[in-house]
Every structure is written in C-alpha cells, then in structure tokens.
Protein backbone atom coordinates (compact mmCIF):
# COMPACT_ATOMS: atom_id res chain seq x y z
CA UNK A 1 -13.05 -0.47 -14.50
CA UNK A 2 -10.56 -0.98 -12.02
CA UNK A 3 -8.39 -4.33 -11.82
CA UNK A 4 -10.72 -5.53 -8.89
CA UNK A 5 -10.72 -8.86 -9.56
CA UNK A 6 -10.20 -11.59 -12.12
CA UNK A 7 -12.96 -13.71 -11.78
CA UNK A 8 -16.17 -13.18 -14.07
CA UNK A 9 -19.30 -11.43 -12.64
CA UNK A 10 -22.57 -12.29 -13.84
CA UNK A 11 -24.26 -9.21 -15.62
CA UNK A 12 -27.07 -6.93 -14.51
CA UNK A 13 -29.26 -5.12 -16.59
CA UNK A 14 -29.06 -1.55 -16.05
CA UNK A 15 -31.98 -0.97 -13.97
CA UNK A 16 -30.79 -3.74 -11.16
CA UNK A 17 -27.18 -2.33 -11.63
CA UNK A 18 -28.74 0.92 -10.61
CA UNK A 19 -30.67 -0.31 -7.78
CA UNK A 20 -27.51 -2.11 -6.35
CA UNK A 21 -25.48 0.78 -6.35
CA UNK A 22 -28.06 3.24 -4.91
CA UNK A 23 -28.61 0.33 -2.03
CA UNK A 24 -24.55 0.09 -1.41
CA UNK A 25 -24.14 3.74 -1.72
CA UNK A 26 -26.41 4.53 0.80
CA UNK A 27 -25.79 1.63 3.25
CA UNK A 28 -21.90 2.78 3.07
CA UNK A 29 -23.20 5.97 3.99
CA UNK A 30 -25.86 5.66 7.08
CA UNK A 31 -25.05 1.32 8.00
CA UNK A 32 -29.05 1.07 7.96
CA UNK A 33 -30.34 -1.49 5.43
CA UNK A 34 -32.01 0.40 2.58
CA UNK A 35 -35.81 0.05 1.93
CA UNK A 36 -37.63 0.64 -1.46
CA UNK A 37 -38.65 4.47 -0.78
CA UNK A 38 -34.92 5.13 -0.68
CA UNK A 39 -34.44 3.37 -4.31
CA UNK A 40 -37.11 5.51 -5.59
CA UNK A 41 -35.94 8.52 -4.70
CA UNK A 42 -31.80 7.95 -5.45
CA UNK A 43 -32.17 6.68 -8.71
CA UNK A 44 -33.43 7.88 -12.03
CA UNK A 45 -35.01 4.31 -13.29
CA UNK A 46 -38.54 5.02 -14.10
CA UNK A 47 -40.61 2.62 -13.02
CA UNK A 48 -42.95 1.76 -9.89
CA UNK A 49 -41.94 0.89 -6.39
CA UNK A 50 -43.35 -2.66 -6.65
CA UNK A 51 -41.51 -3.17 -9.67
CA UNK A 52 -37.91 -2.00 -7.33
CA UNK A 53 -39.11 -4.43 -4.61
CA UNK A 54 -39.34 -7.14 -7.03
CA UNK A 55 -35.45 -6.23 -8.69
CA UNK A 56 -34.74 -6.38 -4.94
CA UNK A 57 -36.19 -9.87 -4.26
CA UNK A 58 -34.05 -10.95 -7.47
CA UNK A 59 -31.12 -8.86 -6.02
CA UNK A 60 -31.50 -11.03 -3.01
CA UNK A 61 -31.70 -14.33 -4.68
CA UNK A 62 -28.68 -13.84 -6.70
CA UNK A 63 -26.87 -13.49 -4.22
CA UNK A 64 -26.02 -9.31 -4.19
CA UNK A 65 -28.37 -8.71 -1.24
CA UNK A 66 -29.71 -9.84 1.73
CA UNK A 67 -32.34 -9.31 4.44
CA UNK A 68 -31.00 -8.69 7.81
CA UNK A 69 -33.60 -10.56 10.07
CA UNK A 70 -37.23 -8.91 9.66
CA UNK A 71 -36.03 -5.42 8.62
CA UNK A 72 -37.78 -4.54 5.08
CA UNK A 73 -34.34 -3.13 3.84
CA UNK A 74 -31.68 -4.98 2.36
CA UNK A 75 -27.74 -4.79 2.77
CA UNK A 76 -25.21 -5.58 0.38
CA UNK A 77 -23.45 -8.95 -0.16
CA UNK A 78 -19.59 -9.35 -0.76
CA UNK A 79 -21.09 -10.23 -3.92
CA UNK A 80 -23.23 -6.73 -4.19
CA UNK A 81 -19.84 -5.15 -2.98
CA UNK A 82 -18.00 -6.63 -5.39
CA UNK A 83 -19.97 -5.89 -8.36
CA UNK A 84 -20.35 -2.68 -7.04
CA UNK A 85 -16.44 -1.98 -7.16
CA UNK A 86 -15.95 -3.99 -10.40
CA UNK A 87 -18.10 -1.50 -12.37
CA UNK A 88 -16.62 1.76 -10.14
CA UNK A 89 -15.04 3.12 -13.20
CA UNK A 90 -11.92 5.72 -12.34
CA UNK A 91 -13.16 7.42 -8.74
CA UNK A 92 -11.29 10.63 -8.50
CA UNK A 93 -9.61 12.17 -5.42
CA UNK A 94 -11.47 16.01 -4.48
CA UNK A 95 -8.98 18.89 -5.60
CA UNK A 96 -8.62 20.10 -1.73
CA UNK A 97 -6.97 16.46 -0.80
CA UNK A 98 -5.14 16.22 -3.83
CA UNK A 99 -3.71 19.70 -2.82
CA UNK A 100 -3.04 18.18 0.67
CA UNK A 101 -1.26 15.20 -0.51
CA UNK A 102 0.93 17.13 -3.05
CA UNK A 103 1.85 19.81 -0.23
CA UNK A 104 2.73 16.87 1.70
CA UNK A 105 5.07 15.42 -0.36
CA UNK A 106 6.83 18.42 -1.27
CA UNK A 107 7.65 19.72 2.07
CA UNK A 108 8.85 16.70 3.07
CA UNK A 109 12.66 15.61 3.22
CA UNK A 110 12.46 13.08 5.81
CA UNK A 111 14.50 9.62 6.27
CA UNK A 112 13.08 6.95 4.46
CA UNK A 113 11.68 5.16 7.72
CA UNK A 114 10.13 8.78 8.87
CA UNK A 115 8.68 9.26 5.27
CA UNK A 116 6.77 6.04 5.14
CA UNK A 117 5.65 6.76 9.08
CA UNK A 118 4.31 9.96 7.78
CA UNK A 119 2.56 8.55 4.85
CA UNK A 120 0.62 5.97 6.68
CA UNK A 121 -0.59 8.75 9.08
CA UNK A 122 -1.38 11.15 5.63
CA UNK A 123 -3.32 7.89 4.07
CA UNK A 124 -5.20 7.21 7.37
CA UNK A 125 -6.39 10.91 8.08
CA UNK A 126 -7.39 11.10 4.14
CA UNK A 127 -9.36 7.93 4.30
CA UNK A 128 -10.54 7.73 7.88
CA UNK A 129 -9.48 4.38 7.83
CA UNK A 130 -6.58 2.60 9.13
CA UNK A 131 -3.46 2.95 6.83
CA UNK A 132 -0.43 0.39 6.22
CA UNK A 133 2.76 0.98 4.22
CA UNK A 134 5.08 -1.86 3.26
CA UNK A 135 9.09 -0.97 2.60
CA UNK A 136 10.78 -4.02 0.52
CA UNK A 137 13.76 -5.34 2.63
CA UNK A 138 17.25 -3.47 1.92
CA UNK A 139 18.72 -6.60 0.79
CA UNK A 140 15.97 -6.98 -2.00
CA UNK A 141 16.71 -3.26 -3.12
CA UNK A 142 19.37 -2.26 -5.97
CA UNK A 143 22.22 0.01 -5.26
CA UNK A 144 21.61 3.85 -7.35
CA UNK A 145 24.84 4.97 -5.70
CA UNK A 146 27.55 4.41 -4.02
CA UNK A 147 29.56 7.30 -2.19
CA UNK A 148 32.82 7.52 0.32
CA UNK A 149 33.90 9.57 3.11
CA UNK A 150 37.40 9.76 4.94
CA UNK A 151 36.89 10.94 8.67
CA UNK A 152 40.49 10.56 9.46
CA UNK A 153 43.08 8.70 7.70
CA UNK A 154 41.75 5.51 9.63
CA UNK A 155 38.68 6.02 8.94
CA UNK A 156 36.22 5.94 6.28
CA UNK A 157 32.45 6.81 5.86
CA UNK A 158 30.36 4.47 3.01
CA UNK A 159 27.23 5.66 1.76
CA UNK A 160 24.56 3.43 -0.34
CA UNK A 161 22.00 5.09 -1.76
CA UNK A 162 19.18 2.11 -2.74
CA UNK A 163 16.42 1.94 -4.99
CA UNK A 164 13.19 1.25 -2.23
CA UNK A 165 14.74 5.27 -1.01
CA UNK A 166 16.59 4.17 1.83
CA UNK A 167 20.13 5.72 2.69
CA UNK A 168 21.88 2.99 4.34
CA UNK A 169 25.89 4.07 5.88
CA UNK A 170 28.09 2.14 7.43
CA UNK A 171 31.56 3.12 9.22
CA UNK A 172 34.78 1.13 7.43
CA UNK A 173 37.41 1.08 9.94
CA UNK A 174 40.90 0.68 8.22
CA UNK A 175 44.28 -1.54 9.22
CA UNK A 176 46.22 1.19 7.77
CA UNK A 177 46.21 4.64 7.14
CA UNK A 178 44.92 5.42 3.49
CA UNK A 179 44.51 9.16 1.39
CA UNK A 180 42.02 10.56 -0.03
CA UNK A 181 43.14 9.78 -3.94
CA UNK A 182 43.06 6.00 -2.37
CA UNK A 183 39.68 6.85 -1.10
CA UNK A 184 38.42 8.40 -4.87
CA UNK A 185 39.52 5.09 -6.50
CA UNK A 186 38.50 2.58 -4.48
CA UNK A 187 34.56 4.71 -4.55
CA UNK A 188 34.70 4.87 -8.29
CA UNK A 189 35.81 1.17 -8.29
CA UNK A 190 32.56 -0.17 -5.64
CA UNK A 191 30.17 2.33 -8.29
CA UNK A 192 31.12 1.10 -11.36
CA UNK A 193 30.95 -2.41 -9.56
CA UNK A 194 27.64 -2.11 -7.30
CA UNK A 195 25.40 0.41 -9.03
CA UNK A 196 22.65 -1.77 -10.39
CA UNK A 197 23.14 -4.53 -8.35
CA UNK A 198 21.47 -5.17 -4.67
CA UNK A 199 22.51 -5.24 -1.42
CA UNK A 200 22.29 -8.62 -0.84
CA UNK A 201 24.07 -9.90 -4.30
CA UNK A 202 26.61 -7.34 -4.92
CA UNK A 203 29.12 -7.61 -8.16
CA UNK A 204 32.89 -8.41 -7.98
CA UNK A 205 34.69 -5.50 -7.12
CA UNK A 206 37.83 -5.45 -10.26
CA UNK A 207 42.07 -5.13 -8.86
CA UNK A 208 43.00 -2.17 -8.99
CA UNK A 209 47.08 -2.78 -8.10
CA UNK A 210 47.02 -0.83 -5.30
CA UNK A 211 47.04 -3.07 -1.91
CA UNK A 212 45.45 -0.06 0.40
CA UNK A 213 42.84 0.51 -2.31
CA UNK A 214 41.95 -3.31 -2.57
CA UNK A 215 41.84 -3.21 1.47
CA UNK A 216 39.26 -0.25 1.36
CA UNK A 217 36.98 -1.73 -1.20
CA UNK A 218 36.90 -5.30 0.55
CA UNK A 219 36.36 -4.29 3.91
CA UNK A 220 33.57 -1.96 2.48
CA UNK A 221 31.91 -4.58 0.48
CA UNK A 222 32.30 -6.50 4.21
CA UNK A 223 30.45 -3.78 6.07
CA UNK A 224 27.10 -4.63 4.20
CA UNK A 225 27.16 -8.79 4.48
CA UNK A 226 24.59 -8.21 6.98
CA UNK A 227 21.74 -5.93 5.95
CA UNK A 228 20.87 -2.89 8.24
CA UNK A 229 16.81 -3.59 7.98
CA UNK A 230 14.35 -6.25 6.77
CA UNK A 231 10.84 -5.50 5.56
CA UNK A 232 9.17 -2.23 7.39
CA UNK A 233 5.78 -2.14 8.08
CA UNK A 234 3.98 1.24 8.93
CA UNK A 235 0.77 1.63 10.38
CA UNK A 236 -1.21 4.90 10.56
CA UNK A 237 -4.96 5.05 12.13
CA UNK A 238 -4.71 1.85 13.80
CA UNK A 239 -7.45 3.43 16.19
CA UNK A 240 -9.92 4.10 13.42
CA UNK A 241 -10.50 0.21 13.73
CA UNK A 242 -12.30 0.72 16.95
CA UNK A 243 -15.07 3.19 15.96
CA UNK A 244 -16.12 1.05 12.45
CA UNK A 245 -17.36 -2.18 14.22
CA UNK A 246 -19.98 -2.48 17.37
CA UNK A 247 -18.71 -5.96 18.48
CA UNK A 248 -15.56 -5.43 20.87
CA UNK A 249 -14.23 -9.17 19.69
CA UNK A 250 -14.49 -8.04 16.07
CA UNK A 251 -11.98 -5.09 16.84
CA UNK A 252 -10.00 -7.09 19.32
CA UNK A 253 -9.60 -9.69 16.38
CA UNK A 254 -8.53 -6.80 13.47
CA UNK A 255 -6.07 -5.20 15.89
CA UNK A 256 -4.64 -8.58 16.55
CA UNK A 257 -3.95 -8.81 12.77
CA UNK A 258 -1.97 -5.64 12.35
CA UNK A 259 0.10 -6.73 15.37
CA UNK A 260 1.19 -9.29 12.96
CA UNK A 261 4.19 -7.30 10.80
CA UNK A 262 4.74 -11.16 8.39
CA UNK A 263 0.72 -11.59 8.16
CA UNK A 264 -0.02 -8.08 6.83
CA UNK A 265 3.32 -8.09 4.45
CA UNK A 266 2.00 -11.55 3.36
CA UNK A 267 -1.58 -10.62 3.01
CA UNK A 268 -0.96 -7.50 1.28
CA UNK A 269 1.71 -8.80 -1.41
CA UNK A 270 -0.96 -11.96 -1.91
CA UNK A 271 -3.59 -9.42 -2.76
CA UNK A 272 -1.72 -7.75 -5.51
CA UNK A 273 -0.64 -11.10 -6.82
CA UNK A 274 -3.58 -12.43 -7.49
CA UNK A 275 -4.12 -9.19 -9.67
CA UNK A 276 -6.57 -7.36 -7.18
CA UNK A 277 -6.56 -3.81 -5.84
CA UNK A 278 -9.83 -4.67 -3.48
CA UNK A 279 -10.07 -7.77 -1.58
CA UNK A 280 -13.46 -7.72 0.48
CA UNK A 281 -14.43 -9.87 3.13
CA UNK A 282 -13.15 -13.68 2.75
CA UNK A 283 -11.53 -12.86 0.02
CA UNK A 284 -8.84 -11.64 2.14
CA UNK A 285 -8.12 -15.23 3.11
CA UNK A 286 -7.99 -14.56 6.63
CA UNK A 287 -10.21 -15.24 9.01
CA UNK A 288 -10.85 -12.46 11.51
CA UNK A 289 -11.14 -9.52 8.21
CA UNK A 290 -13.90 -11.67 7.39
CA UNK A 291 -16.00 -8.10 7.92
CA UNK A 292 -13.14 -6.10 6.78
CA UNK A 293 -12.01 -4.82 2.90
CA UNK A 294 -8.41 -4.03 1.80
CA UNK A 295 -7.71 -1.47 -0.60
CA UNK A 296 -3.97 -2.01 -2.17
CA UNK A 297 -1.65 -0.79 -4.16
CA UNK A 298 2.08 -0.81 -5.25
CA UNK A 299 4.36 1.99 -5.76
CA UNK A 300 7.29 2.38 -7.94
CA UNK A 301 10.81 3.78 -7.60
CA UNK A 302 12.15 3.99 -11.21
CA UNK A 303 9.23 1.96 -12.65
CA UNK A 304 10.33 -1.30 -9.91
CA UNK A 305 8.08 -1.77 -7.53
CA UNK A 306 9.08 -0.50 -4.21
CA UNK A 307 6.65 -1.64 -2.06
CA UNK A 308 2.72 -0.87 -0.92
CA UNK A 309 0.63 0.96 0.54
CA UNK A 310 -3.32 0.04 1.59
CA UNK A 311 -6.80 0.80 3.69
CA UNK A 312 -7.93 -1.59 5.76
CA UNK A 313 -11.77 -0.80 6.77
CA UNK A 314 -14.97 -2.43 7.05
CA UNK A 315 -16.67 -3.72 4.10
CA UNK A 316 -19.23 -1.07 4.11
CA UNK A 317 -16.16 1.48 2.96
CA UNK A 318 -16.66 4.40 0.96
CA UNK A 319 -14.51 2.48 -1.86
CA UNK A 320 -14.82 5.05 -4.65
CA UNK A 321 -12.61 7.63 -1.87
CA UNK A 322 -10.21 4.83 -1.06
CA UNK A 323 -9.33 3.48 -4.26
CA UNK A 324 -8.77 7.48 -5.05
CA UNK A 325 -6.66 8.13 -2.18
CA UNK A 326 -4.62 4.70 -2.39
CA UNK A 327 -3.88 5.77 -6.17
CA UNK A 328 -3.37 9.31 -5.73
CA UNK A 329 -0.91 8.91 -2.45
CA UNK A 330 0.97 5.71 -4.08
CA UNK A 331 2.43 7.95 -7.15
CA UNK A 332 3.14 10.64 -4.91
CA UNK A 333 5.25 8.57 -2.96
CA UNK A 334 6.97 6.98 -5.94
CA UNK A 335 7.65 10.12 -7.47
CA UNK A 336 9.05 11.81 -4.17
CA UNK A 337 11.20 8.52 -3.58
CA UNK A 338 12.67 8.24 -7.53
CA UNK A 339 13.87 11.79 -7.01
CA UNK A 340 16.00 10.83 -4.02
C-alpha cells in the first residue's frame, strides 16, 4: 500500500471496496458519473443490482460518493479517492515507457539545469499531466569534488562538483603570478578541506607555508561566498492544465499557482513532510487545487535527498499510472545524477 497518507481510513468490506473502485476507475476514465449497470458488469461481486444500488446509497452516506444533482450515477469523493489510492497496492509502469524513460536517461549528458528541464517535459508527456521538478539550492548541496585549472599564470579555473548534480565554476583571478605545482597543492588542500561539506558552510582550509598557495586557496574559497543559484523549479506540460477542467477560472486559478516558483517548492516539500506521496483536493492546503491532486516524490543523489519531482492533475487522475511514472522517473534521475 503506498505511503498515501497517515491518517486512518475506515474499512470496507470487500464487496463495497469493489464497487468503489469499479465507480473511480471508470469515472477517471470517461468523467461521467457511474450508474449501477456499469457496477454490474466491471466487477465480479455476485450479487443483484438492487443489492449494488443499496452499497451505493451506503457509499454515498459515508461519505466515498456522491450524487451530482439528479443524475442516477455517482462520482467519487476525496474520501472515495483516497481510499481508492490507500489500498492501490504497487501500480507498475508498462514495459514500452519504462523502455522510454531508461533510453532517456542514458542518452542524456546534459547540464544539470537542462537535465531537470528535460525531465519535467519526459514526466509530463508520460503522464499527460503537468510535470514539476524541484533542484535543492547550491548552497544546501555538499561538495563531491573539488578540481583546479590554470588558464595563464594569472589565472585560475575552480571547479565544484555538488551533490544535488550541479557543476558550479567560478574564475579566481590572482595578485600574482602562481605555477602549476602551486596550483596542485592548493586543489588537494580545498579537497581534502571541502569534500563533504556544502557550499554554503565550507571547512577551514589548513596553512600550507607557502604565501602564493594560501592566496590561491583563499581567494577560491572567496569566489563561492555568494552562491551561483537558489532553488530551481521546472515545469513541463504546463498546458495540459487547460484541457482537464471545463471552467476557464478553474485553469486561470491552477496556472496562477505554478507561476508561483516559493508556493510550489513549499507545497511540494509540505506534501512529503507530512509523509504523503498523494495529496488530493484540500488536502493540498491551497485553495485554488481544491479540484486538483499532486503526485510527489523525492529523489536521491547518494541516498540524500536531492530534490522532487511531481504530477499535478485533476482529481479524477489515472493515479495507479502516476504514482508508476513519478516512482519509475524519480530513481532514474537519482541514479543518472549519483553517477555524475
């Protein structure tokens, strides 16, 4: 059962559970409220159709259903959606997008900025839905390695390689000409001193005795006081948005959200804190994806979280495919950013 949600759902016996998920099923499929005859038919519970329209009365009562004005179909709840995804088990990605993601990730050898571009696009086309990736702030990330460069003998190249995949360089322009066994010592001096530490808090730098050595390494360790980038937000699909709701002021609202970079970072890093992978509806805690589901998920450089990547789509989503695809594309992206 997938880490949906922490707080208790009431059980249904299995012939109500069934009859919920054939009605959610099929409404995230055709958007028509779902009538008895279609129960009947998409389940394998053995009983009449008056006895169905009854579990669907009690459906309705408890709160998993309702009726949507005089229609004789019912809808699902956030409650019906969310018992729905609490008891989805392990959905599974099909083997020809698994084979697209894994192509994708092993052809590509973009910049870390171009990579998570890419992947919201990949995420967005698998799903259909609109796609965000989040990219911790450089500051927050911890140095892998550190590496120098002389241009001239003025001039010197520094190269951080960070943990969130990012290759940050920064030009170190020097008071007096240095050599290249000056430039050796002073990068084997910031490694053994910065690898492991981040960006923002890096370690003492130990004397070395030279003076043109000591005037390399401080004025590199000056050259990142100020951090190149703070958190990146990518958004693939945002189009998708205006094709899953009929009301122009619901779309108009959602867009107006992911125009937001500090409410999505926020909403999505509140999501996962509160130990959920789905938030649907009001759980979201913000107003306008009141009609609107997140599906979430971290991903992991080195087993440390990195970042995270989600589907933002109405609440009628085809959860069992996004929860696959926002699993599947997550690892991917971990793996492809631990190996550098």
């Amino acid at each position: 059962m997938p880490e949906s949600s922490r707080v208790p759902q009431l059980m249904l016996d299995e012939r109500k559970a069934a009859i919920l998920r054939a009605i959610v099923e099929e409404y995230i499929q055709t958007a028509q409220p779902v009538g008895s005859s279609h129960v009947v038919s998409a389940t394998k519970v053995q009983v009449s159709s008056a006895t169905i329209r009854n579990d669907m009365v009690a459906l309705e009562r408890d709160g998993y259903l309702q009726q949507p004005h005089t229609s004789a179909g019912r809808v699902p709840t956030e409650k019906g959606y969310r018992f729905f995804v609490d008891h989805l088990g392990r959905p599974g990605l099909g083997e020809g997008e698994v084979l697209t993601v894994h192509a994708f990730f092993e052809r590509t050898h973009n910049r870390l900025e171009e990579l998570l571009a890419d992947t919201s696009r990949l995420l967005a086309n698998l799903t259909s839905y609109t796609a965000v990736v989040i990219g911790d702030p450089v500051d927050a990330a911890s140095i892998r390695s550190v590496h120098l460069a002389a241009l001239d003998p003025l001039t010197v190249v520094e190269v951080l390689v960070l943990s969130n995949g990012s290759v940050d360089k920064r030009v170190v322009e020097l008071d007096e000409v240095t050599d290249e066994d000056r430039v050796r010592t002073a990068e084997g001096l910031l490694s053994a001193a910065l690898v492991g530490a981040t960006v923002a808090r890096p370690g003492p730098v130990p004397p070395s005795g030279d003076r043109l050595v000591e005037a390399l390494t401080a004025k590199a360790l000056a050259a990142f006081e100020e951090p190149a980038s703070d958190t990146s937000l990518y958004v693939g699909g945002a189009a998708q948005i205006t094709t899953a709701f009929n009301a122009i002021e619901t779309v108009r609202a959602v867009l107006s959200v992911l125009e937001e970079q500090f409410v999505v970072v926020t909403l999505l890093r509140d999501i996962l804190d509160r130990g959920l992978n789905v938030a649907i509806g009001t759980e979201t805690g913000v107003a306008p994806l009141a009609e609107c589901s997140l599906v979430v998920a971290p991903y992991l450089i080195d087993g440390q979280a990195a970042g995270s990547i989600g589907v933002l789509g109405p609440t009628r989503m085809n959860y069992p495919q996004a929860l696959a695809a926002v699993a599947v594309v997550s690892n991917q992206l971990g793996d492809r950013l631990s190996k550098g």
